[in-house]
Protein backbone atom coordinates (compact mmCIF):
# COMPACT_ATOMS: atom_id res chain seq x y z
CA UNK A 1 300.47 25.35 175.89
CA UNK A 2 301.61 26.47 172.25
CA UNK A 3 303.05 29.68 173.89
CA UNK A 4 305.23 27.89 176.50
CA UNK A 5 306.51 25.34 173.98
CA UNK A 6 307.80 28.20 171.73
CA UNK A 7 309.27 29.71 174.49
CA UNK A 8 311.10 26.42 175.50
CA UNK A 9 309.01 26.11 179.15
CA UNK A 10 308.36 22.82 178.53
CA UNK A 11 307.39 21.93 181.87
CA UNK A 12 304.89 24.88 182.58
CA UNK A 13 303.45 23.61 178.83
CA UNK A 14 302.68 20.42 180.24
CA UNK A 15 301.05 22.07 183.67
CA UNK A 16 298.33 23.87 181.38
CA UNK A 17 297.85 20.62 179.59
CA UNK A 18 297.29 18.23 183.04
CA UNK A 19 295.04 21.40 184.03
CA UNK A 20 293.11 20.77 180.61
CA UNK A 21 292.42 17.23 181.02
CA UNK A 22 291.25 18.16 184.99
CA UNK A 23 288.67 19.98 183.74
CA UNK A 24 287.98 17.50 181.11
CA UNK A 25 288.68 19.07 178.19
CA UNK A 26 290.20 17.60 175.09
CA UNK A 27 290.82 19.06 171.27
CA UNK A 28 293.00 17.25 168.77
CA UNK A 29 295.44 20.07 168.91
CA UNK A 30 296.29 19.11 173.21
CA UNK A 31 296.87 15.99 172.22
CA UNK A 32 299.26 17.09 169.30
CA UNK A 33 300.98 19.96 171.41
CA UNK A 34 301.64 17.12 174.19
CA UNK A 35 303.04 14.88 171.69
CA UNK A 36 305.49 17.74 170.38
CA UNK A 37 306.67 18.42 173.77
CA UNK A 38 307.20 14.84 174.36
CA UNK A 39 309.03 14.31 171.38
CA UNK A 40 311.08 17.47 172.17
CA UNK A 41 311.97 15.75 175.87
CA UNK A 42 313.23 12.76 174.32
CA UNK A 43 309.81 10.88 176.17
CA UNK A 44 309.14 8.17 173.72
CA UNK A 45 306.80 6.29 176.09
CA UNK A 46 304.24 9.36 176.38
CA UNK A 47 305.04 9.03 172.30
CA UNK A 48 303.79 6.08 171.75
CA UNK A 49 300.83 6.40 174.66
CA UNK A 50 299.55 9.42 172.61
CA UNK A 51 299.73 7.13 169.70
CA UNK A 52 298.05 4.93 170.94
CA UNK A 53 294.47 6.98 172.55
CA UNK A 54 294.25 9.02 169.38
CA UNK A 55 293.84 5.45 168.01
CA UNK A 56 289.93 5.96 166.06
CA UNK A 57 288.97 9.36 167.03
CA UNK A 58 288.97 11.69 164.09
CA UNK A 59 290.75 14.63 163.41
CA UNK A 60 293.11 13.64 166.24
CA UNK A 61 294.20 10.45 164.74
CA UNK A 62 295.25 11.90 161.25
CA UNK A 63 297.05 15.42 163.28
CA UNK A 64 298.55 12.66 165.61
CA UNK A 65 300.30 9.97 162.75
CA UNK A 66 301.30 13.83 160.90
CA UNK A 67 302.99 14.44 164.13
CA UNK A 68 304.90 10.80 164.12
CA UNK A 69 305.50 11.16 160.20
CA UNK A 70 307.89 14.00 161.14
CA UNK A 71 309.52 12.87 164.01
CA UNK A 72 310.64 10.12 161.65
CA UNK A 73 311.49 12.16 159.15
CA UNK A 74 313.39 14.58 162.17
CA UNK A 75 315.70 10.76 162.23
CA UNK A 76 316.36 10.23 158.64
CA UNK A 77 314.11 7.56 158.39
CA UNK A 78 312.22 8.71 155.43
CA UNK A 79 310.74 5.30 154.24
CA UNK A 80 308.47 5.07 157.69
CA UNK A 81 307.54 8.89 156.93
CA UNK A 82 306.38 8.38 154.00
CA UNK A 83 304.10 5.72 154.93
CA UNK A 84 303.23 7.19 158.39
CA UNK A 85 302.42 10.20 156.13
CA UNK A 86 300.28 8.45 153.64
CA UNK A 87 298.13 7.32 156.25
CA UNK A 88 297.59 10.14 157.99
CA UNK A 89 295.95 11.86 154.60
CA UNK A 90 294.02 9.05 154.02
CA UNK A 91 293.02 9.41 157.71
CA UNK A 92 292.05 12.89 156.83
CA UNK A 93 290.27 12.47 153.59
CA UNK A 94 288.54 10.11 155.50
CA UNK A 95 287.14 12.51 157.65
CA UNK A 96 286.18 14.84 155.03
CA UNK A 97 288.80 17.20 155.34
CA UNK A 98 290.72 17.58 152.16
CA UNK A 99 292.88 20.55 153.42
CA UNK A 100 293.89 18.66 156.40
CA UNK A 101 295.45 15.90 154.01
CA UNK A 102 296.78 18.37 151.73
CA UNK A 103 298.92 20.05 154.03
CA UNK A 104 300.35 16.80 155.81
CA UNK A 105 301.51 16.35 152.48
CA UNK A 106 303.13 19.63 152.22
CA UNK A 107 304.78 18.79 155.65
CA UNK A 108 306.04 15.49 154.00
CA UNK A 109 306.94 17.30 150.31
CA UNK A 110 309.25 19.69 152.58
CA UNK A 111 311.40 17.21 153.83
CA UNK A 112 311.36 15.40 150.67
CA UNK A 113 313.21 18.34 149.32
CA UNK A 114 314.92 19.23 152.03
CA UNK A 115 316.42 16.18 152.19
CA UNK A 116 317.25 16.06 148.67
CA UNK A 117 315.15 14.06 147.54
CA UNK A 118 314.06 16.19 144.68
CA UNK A 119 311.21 14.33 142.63
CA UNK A 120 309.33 12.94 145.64
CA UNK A 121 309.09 16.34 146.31
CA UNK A 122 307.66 17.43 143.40
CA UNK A 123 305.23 14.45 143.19
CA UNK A 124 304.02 15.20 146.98
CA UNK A 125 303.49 19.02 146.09
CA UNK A 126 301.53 18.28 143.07
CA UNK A 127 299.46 15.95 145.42
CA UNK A 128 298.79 18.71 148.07
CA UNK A 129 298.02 21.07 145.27
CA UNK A 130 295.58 18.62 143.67
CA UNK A 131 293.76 18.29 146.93
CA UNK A 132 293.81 21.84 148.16
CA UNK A 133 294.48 25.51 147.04
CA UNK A 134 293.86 26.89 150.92
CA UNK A 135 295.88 29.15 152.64
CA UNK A 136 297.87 26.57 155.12
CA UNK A 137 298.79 24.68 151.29
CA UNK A 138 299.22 26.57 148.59
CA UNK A 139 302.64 28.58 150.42
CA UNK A 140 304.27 25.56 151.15
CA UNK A 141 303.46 23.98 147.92
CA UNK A 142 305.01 26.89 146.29
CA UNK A 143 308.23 26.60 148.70
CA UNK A 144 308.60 22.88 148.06
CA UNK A 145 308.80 23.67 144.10
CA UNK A 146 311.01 26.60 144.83
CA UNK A 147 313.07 23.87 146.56
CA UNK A 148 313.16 21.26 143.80
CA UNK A 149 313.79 23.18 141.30
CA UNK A 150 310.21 24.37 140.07
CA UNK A 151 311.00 27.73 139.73
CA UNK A 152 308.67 29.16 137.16
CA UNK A 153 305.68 27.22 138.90
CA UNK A 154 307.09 28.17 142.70
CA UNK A 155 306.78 32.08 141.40
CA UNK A 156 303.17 31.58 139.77
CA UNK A 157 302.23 30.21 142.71
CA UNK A 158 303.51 32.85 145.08
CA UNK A 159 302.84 35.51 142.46
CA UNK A 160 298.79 34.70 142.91
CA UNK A 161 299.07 34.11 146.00
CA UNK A 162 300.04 37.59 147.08
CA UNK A 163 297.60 39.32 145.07
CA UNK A 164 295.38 37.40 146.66
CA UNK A 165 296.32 38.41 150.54
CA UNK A 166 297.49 42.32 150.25
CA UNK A 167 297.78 42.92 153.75
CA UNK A 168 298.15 39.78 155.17
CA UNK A 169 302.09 40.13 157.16
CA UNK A 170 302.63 36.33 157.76
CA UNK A 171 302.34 36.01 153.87
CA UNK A 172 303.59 39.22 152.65
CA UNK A 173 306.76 38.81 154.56
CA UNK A 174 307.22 35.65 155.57
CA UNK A 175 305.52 33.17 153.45
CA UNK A 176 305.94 34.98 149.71
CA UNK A 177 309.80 35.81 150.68
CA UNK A 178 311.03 32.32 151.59
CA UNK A 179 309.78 30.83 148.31
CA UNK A 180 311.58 33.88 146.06
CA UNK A 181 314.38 33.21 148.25
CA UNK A 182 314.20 29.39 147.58
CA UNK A 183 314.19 30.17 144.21
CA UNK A 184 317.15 32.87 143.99
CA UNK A 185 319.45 29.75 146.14
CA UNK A 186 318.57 27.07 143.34
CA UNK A 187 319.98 29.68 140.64
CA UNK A 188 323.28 30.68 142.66
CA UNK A 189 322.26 33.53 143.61
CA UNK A 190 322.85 34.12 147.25
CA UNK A 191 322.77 37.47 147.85
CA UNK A 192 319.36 37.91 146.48
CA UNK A 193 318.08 35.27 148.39
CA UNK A 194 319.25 37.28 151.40
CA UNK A 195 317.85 40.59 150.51
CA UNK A 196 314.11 38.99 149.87
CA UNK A 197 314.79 37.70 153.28
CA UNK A 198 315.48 40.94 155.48
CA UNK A 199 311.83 41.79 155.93
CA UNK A 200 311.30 38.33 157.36
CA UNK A 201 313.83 39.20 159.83
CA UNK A 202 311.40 40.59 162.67
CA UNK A 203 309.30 37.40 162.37
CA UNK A 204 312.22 34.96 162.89
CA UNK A 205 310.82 33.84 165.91
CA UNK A 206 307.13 33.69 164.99
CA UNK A 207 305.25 30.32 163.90
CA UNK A 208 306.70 29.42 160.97
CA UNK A 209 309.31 26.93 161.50
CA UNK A 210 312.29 29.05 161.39
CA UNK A 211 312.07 28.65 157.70
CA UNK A 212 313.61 32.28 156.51
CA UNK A 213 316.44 31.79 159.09
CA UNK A 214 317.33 28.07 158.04
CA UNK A 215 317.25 29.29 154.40
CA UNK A 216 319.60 32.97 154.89
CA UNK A 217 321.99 30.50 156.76
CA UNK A 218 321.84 28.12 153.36
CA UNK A 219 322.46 32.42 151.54
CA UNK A 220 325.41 32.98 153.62
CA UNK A 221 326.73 29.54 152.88
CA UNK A 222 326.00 29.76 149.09
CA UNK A 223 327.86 33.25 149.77
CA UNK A 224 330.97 32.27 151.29
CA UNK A 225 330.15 33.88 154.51
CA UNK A 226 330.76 30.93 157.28
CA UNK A 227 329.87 33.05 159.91
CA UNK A 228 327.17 34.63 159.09
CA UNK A 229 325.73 31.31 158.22
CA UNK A 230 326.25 29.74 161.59
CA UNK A 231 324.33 33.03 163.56
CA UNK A 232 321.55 31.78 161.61
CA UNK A 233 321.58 28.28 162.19
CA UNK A 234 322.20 28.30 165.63
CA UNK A 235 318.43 30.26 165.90
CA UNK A 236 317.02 26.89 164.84
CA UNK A 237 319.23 24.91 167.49
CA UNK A 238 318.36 27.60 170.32
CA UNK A 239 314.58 27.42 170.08
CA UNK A 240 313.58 23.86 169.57
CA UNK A 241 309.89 25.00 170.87
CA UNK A 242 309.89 26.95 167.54
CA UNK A 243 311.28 24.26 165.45
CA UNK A 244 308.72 21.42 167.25
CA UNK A 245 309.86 18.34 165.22
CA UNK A 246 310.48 19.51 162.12
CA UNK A 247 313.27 18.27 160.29
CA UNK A 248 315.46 21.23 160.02
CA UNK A 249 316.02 20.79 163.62
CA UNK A 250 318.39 18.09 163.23
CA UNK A 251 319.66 19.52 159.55
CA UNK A 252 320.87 22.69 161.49
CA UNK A 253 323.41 20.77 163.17
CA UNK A 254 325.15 19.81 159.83
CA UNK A 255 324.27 23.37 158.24
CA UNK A 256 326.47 24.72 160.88
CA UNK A 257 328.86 22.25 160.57
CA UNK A 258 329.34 23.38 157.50
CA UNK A 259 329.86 27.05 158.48
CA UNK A 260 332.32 26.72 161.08
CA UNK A 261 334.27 24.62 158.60
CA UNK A 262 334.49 27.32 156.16
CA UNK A 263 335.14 29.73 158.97
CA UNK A 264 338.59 26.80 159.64
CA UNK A 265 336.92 25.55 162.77
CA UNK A 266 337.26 22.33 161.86
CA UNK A 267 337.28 20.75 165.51
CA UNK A 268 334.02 22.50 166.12
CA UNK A 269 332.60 21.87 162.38
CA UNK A 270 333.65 17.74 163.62
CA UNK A 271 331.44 18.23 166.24
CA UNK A 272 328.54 19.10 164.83
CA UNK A 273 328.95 16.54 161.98
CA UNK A 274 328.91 14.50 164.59
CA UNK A 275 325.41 15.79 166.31
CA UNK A 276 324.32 15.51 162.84
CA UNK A 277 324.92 11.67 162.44
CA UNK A 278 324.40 10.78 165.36
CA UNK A 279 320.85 11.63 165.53
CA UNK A 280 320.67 9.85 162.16
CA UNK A 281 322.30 6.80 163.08
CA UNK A 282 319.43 5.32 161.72
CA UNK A 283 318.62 7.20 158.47
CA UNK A 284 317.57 5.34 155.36
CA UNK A 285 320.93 5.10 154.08
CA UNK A 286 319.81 6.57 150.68
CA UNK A 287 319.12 9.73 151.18
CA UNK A 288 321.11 12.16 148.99
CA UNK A 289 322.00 14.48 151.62
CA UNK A 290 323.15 11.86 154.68
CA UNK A 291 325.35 10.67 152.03
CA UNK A 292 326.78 13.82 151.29
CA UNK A 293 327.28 14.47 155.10
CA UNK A 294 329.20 11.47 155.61
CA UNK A 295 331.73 12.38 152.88
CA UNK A 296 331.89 15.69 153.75
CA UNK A 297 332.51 14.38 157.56
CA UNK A 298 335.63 11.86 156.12
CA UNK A 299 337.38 14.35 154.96
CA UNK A 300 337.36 16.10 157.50
């Protein structure tokens, strides 16, 4: 299922999972991968149904209301993500799995930052971090500091944390990069941030969110380099099975935006703006950067 989603074969990802539940078998993770690829067709009804039978079974409830914390999130509407993503660590905890809660946090300190929201960021990291120091948290704690502005504790972080894996490749060059390039964007320094990044370049398309390309398209920004920029953020709007529902997905229609304005596009770059607000037509209206994409789309 997980293979056909991140190759955008929807349809033939749902086939496996009906074939699944014929032969009666069920994990938390079919239920989650079904709710990704309904959220990805726009099928709120099998949404909410998936909701709705996770409803008391463990480890599939707290996976499931992570799931619906980002979708929200994907929307702007951060308030109901936070909450959403309150309960589903609490869900988790109670279950006994601290890492579980830990990194739905990390999912939730992520788009705190990403969003701009810089100290709920910091607070949700610190959270993650005070519940677990495993491999699936400690990363993305390190790249929501790097984010926020953290920058000595982002490196200490990442600095241990590759001693600690040698020959690991995800986190030698993907995981360890993105936070030192994190860091070298929040100190203007763009064309650092894009050399750390080249060796995540083969593993683009791998599991991780798109992460190194979204942040060498925020590089080539920083840089001046429009087009550049948008070759990287169209990656995140070509493979939405990559992407699942994380909230870059709808932030790479404004990143580009942005790019094919500084390339002097500006019908295009109005276009995308309006992608952008349009999918958050109902964003909490105080979030720092939804505010700065509406001014930025008036003057245009």
């Amino acid at each position: 299922m997980i293979a056909y989603v991140r190759m955008n074969r929807f349809d033939d990802a749902i086939r496996v999972s009906e074939e699944a539940r014929a032969r009666k078998l069920d994990s938390p993770i079919l239920h989650a991968v079904r709710y990704t690829i309904a959220f990805l067709q726009r099928d709120s009804a099998t949404m909410r149904d998936l909701l709705a039978s996770a409803k008391g079974k463990p480890l599939t409830e707290d996976l499931q209301t992570a799931e619906h914390s980002r979708s929200e999130a994907y929307y702007g509407r951060m308030k109901q993500a936070r909450e959403l993503s309150a309960a589903a660590a609490d869900l988790a905890q109670k279950a006994g799995s601290p890492e579980r809660a830990a990194q739905w946090k990390t999912w939730e300190a992520l788009a705190e930052a990403e969003s701009g929201n810089i100290e709920g960021a910091r607070r949700v990291a610190a959270e993650a971090l005070a519940l677990s120091t495993g491999p699936d948290v400690t990363p993305q704690v390190a790249l929501s500091f790097a984010l926020s502005g953290k920058f000595v504790q982002a490196n200490e972080i990442a600095d241990k944390f590759a001693r600690e894996h040698p020959v690991d490749a995800e986190i030698q060059y993907v995981r360890i990069p993105q936070v030192r390039a994190a860091v070298a964007l929040g100190r203007n320094q763009p064309n650092e941030a894009i050399d750390i990044l080249a060796p995540s370049i083969p593993y683009d398309l791998g599991d991780a969110f798109l992460i190194p390309a979204y942040l060498r398209g925020l590089a080539y920004l920083q840089a001046g380099k429009g087009r550049q920029a948008a070759v990287e953020f169209q990656k995140l709007l070509d493979h939405p099975g990559i992407l699942e529902s994380d909230m870059k997905g709808a932030l790479a229609h404004l990143q580009i935006g942005r790019a094919q304005e500084m390339m002097g596009d500006t019908a295009a770059a109005r276009k995308s703006y309006q992608d952008f607000l349009s999918l958050w037509k109902d964003a909490d209206p105080d979030i720092p950067i939804y505010k700065q994409a509406k001014a930025e789309y008036a003057r245009l």
